[in-house]
Protein backbone atom coordinates (compact mmCIF):
# COMPACT_ATOMS: atom_id res chain seq x y z
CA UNK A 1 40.56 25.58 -35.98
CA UNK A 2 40.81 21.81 -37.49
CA UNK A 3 37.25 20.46 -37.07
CA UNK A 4 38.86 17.04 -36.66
CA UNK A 5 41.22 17.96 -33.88
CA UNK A 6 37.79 17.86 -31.73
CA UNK A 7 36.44 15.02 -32.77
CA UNK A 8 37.37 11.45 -31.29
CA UNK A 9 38.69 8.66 -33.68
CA UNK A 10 36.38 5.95 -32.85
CA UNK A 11 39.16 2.50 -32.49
CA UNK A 12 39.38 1.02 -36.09
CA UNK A 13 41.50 -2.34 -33.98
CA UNK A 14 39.34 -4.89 -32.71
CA UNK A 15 40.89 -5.50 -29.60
CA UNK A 16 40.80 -1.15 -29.03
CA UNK A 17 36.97 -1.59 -29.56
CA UNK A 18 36.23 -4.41 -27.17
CA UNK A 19 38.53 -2.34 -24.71
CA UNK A 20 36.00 0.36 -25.15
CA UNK A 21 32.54 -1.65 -25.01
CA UNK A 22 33.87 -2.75 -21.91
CA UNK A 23 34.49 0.27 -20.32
CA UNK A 24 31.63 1.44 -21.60
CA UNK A 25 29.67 -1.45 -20.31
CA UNK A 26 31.15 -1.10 -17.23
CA UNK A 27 30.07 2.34 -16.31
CA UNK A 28 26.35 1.39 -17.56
CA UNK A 29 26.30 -1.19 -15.07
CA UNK A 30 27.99 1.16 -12.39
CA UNK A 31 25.31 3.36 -12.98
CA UNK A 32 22.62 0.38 -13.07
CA UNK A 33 23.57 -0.63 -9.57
CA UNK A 34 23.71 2.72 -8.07
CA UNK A 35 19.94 3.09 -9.95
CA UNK A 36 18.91 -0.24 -7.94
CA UNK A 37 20.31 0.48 -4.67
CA UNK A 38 18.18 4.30 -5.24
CA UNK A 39 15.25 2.02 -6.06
CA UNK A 40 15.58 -0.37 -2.75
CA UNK A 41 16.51 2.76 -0.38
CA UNK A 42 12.94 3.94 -1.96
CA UNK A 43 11.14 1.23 -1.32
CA UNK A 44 12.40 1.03 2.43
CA UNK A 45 10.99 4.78 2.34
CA UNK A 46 7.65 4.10 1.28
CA UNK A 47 7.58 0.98 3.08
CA UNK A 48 8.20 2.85 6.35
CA UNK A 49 5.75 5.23 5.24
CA UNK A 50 2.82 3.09 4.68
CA UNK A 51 3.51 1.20 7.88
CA UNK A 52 3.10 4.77 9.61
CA UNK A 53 -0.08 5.36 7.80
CA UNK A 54 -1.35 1.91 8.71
CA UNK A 55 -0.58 2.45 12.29
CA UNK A 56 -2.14 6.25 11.93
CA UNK A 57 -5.56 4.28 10.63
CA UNK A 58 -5.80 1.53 12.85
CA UNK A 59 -5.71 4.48 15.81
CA UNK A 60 -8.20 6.35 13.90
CA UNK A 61 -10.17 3.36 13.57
CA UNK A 62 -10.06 2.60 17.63
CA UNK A 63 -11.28 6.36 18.31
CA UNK A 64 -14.12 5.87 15.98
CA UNK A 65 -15.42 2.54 17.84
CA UNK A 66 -14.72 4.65 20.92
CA UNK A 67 -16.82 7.15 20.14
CA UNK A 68 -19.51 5.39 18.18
CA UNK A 69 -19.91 3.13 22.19
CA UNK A 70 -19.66 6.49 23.57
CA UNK A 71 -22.63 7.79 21.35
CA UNK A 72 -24.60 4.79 21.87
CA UNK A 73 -24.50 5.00 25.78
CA UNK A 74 -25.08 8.91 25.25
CA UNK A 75 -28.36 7.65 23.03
CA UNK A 76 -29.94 5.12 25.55
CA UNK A 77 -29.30 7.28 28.63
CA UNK A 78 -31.17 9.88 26.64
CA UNK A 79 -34.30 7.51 25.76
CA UNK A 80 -34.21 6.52 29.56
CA UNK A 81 -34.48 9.94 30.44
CA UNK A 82 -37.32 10.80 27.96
CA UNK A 83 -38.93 8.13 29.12
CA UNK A 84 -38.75 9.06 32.47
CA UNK A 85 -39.82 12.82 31.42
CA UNK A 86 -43.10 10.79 29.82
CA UNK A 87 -44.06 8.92 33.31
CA UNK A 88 -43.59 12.00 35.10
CA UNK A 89 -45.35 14.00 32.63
CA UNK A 90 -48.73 11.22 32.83
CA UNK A 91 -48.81 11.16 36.73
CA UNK A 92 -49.30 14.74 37.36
């Protein structure tokens, strides 16, 4: 087999050479744009994402004051009540 039969002549004319940056060029910025438009669809992703998560906390964050009022109410009934135990306890 002739080794050079597989090889490509790289263009020795000028005008064959700019033909070929071109084309070259070309494709890297074809494949540039379709990189950047990845990148963006990404970005919508995670944006979506962390909105989700924000929601998800803020939620979280409601329950907890919930609760924590909840607790609190739980806390003074139960000092009422002890204190009621005590009174009862002293009178007889």
């Amino acid at each position: 087999m002739d080794q050079s039969s597989t090889l490509l002549a790289f263009p020795q004319v000028p005008e064959d050479r700019l033909r070929l940056a071109l084309r070259r060029l070309e494709a890297a910025l074809a494949e540039q744009a379709t990189a950047v438009a990845e990148f963006r669809s990404n970005l919508g992703a995670l944006k979506e994402a962390t909105s989700g998560l924000a929601t998800q906390v803020n939620h979280y964050n409601e329950t907890l004051d919930r609760t924590a009022s909840q607790v609190q109410y739980a806390h003074q009934a139960a000092r009422r009540l002890e204190r009621t135990a005590d009174r009862m306890v002293s009178m007889g």
